[in-house]
Protein backbone atom coordinates (compact mmCIF):
# COMPACT_ATOMS: atom_id res chain seq x y z
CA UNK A 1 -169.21 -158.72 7.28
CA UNK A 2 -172.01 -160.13 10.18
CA UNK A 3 -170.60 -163.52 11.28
CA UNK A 4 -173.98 -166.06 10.96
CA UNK A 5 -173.99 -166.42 14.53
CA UNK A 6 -175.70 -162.35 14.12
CA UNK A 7 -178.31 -163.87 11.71
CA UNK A 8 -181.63 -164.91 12.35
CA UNK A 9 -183.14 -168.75 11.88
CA UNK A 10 -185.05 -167.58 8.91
CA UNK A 11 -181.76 -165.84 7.42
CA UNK A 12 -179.83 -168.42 8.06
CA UNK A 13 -182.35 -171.40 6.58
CA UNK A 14 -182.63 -168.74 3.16
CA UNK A 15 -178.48 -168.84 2.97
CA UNK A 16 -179.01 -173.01 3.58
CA UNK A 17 -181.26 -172.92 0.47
CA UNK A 18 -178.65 -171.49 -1.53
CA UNK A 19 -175.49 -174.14 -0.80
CA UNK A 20 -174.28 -171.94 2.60
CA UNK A 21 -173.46 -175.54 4.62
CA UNK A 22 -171.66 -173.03 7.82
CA UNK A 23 -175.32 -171.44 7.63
CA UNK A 24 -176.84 -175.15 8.35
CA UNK A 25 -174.31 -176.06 10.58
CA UNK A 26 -175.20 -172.64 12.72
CA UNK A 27 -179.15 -173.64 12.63
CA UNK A 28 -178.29 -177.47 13.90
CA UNK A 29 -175.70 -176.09 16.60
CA UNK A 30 -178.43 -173.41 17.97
CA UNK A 31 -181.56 -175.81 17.72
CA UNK A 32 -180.10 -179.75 18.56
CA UNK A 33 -180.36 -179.52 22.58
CA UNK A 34 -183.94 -177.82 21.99
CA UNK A 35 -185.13 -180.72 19.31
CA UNK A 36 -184.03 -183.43 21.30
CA UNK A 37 -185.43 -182.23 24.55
CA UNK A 38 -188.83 -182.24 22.22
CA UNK A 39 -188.87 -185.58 21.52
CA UNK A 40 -187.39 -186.59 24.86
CA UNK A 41 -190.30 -185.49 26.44
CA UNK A 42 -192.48 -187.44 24.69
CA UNK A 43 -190.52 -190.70 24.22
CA UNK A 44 -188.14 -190.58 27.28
CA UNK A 45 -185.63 -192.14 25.35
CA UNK A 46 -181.81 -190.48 25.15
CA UNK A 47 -181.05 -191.61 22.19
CA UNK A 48 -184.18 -192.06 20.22
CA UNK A 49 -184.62 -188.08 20.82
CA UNK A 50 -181.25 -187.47 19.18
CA UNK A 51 -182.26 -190.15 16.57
CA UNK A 52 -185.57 -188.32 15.77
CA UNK A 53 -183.43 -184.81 16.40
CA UNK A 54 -181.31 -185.28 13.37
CA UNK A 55 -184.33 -186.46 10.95
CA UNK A 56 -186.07 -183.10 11.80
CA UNK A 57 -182.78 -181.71 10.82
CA UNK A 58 -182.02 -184.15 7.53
CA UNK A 59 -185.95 -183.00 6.28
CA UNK A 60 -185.09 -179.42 7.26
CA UNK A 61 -181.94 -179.85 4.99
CA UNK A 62 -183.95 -181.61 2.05
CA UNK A 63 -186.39 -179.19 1.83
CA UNK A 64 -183.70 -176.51 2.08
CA UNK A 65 -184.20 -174.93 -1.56
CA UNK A 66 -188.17 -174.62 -0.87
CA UNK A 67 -188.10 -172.74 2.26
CA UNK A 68 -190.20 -169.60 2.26
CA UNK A 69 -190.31 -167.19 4.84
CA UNK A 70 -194.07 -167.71 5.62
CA UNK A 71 -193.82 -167.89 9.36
CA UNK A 72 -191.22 -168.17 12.62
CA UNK A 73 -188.44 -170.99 11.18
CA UNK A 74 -189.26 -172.65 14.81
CA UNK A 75 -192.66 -172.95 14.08
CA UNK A 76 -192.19 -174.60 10.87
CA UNK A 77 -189.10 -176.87 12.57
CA UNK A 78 -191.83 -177.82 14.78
CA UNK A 79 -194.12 -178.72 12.82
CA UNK A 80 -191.61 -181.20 10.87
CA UNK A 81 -191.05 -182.39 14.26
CA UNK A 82 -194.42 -183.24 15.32
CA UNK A 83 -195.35 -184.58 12.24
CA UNK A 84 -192.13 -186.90 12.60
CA UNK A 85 -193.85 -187.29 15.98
CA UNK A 86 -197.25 -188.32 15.01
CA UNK A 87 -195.51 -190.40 12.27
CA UNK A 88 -193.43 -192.58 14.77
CA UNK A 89 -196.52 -192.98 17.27
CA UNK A 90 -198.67 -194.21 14.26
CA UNK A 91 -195.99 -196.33 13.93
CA UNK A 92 -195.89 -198.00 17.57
CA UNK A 93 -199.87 -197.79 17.65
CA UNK A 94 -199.66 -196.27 20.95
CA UNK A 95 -200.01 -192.60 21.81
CA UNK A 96 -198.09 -191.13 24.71
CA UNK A 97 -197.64 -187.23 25.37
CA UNK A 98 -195.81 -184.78 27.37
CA UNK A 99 -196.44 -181.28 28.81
CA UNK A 100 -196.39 -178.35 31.46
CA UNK A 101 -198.04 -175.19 32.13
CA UNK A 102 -199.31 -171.88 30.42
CA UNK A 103 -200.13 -167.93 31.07
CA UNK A 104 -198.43 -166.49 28.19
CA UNK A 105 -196.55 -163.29 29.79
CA UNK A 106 -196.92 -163.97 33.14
CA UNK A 107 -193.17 -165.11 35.10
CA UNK A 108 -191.29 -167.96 33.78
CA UNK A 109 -193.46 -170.32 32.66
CA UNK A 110 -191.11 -173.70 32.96
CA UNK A 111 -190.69 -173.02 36.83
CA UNK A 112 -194.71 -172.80 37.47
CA UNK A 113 -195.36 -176.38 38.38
CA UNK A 114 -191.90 -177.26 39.43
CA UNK A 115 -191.52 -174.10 41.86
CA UNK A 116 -194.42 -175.08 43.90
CA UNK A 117 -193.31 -178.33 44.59
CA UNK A 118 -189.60 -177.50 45.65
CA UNK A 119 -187.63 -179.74 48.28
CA UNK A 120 -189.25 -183.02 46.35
CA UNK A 121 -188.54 -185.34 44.01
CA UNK A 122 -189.97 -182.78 41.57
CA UNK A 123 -188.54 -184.29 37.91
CA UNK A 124 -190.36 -187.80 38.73
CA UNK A 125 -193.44 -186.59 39.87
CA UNK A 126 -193.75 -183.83 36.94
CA UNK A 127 -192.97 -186.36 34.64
CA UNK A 128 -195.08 -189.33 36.50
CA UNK A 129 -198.32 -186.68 36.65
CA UNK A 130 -197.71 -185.11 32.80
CA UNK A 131 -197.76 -188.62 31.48
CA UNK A 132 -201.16 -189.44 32.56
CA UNK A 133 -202.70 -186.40 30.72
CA UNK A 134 -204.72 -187.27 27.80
CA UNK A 135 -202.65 -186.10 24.51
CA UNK A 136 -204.35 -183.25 23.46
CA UNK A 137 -203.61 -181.34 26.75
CA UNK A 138 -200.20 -182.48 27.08
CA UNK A 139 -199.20 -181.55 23.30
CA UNK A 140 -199.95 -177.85 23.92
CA UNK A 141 -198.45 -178.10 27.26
CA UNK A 142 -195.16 -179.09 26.60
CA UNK A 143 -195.20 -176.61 23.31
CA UNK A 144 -195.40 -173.68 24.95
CA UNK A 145 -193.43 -174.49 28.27
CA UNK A 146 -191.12 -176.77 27.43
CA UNK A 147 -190.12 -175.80 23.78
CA UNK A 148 -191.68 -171.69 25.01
CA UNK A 149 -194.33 -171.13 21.51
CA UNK A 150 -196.67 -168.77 22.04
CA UNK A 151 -200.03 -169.53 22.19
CA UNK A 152 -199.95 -168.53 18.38
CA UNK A 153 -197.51 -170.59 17.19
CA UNK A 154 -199.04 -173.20 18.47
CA UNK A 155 -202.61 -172.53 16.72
CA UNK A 156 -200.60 -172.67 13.54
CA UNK A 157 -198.56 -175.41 14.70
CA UNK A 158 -201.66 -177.96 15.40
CA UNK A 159 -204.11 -176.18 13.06
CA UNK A 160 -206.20 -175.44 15.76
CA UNK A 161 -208.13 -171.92 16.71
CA UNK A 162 -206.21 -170.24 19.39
CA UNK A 163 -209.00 -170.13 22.11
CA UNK A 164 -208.61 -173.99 21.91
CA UNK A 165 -204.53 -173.64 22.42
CA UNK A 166 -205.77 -171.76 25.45
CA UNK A 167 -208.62 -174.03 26.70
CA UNK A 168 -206.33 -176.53 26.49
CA UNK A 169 -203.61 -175.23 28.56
CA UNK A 170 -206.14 -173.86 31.19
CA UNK A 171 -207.60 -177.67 31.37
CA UNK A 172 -204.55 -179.40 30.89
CA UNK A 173 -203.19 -177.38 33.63
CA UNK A 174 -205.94 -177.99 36.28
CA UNK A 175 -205.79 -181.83 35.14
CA UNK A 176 -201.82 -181.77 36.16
CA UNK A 177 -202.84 -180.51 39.36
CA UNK A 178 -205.25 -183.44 39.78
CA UNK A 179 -202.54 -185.90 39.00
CA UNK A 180 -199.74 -184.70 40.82
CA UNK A 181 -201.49 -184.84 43.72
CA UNK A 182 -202.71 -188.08 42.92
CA UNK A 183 -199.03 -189.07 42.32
CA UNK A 184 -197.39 -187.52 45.51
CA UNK A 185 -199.98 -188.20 47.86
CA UNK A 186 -200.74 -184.28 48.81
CA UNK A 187 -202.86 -181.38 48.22
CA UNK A 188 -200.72 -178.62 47.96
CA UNK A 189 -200.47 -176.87 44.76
């Protein structure tokens, strides 16, 4: 008998849906770090990301009984996390994103940025120059570097056309560029 660490997300969300708690327990173990490094990146708060980790995971659970297999279970944990997201930003009537680089397929894409500036202070500046993108850049951004979506997940994710998932990262990218050097003081990247 296949132990459920051998199962898929989406086979493991079906056997939630049907009273399998162990398969639940195996979706929050492989997905917690991943969730709260999400909403970390946008709130830069330790514990509010574990706060707003485990409601993504207490709607996940709720709605349990009415999941259908209609697309990638990250993409649709995503979207109840960005909807959480937009929910809690409403909320504070201030909008502040988070983000990285792009190139679907082409070397790893979380090192891009970070590799070029190596020796430095690289986590504050990344995170000083990210923060002053406008939201729409920085959304797609850290979706497919940080959390590693493909560009069409992300379409599907924001309900948006996939040339615009990829406008976005090309701009967003150049317009990190433009504010890390603005941040460190150099023209290097």
């Amino acid at each position: 008998m296949p132990q459920l660490t051998d199962k898929n997300d989406e086979d493991l969300m079906l056997l939630t849906g049907k009273g399998k708690k162990k398969a639940f327990e195996e979706l929050v173990k492989r997905h917690t770090r991943p969730l709260q490094n999400y909403f970390y990146r946008y709130f830069r708060n330790i514990e509010d990301s574990k706060d707003y980790a485990q409601q993504v995971f207490v709607q996940i659970f709720q709605s349990a009984k009415r999941y259908r297999r209609l697309s990638k279970f990250t993409t649709w944990m995503y979207t109840v996390a960005r909807n959480i997201y937009i929910n809690e930003i409403a909320r504070r009537q201030k909008v502040r994103f988070t983000p990285l680089e792009f190139a679907e397929n082409k070397g790893t894409r979380r090192n891009m940025v970070e590799d070029t500036v190596a020796g430095k202070d690289t986590a504050y500046f990344v995170r000083k120059a990210l923060d002053a993108l406008p939201a729409e850049f920085k959304e797609v951004l850290v979706l497919q570097v940080y959390q590693e979506l493909k560009c069409a997940e992300i379409a599907k994710l924001l309900k948006i056309p996939e040339g615009t998932v990829w406008s976005r990262l090309h701009y967003g990218l150049k317009l990190f560029k433009k504010e890390y050097e603005k941040v460190t003081g150099e023209h290097e990247l």
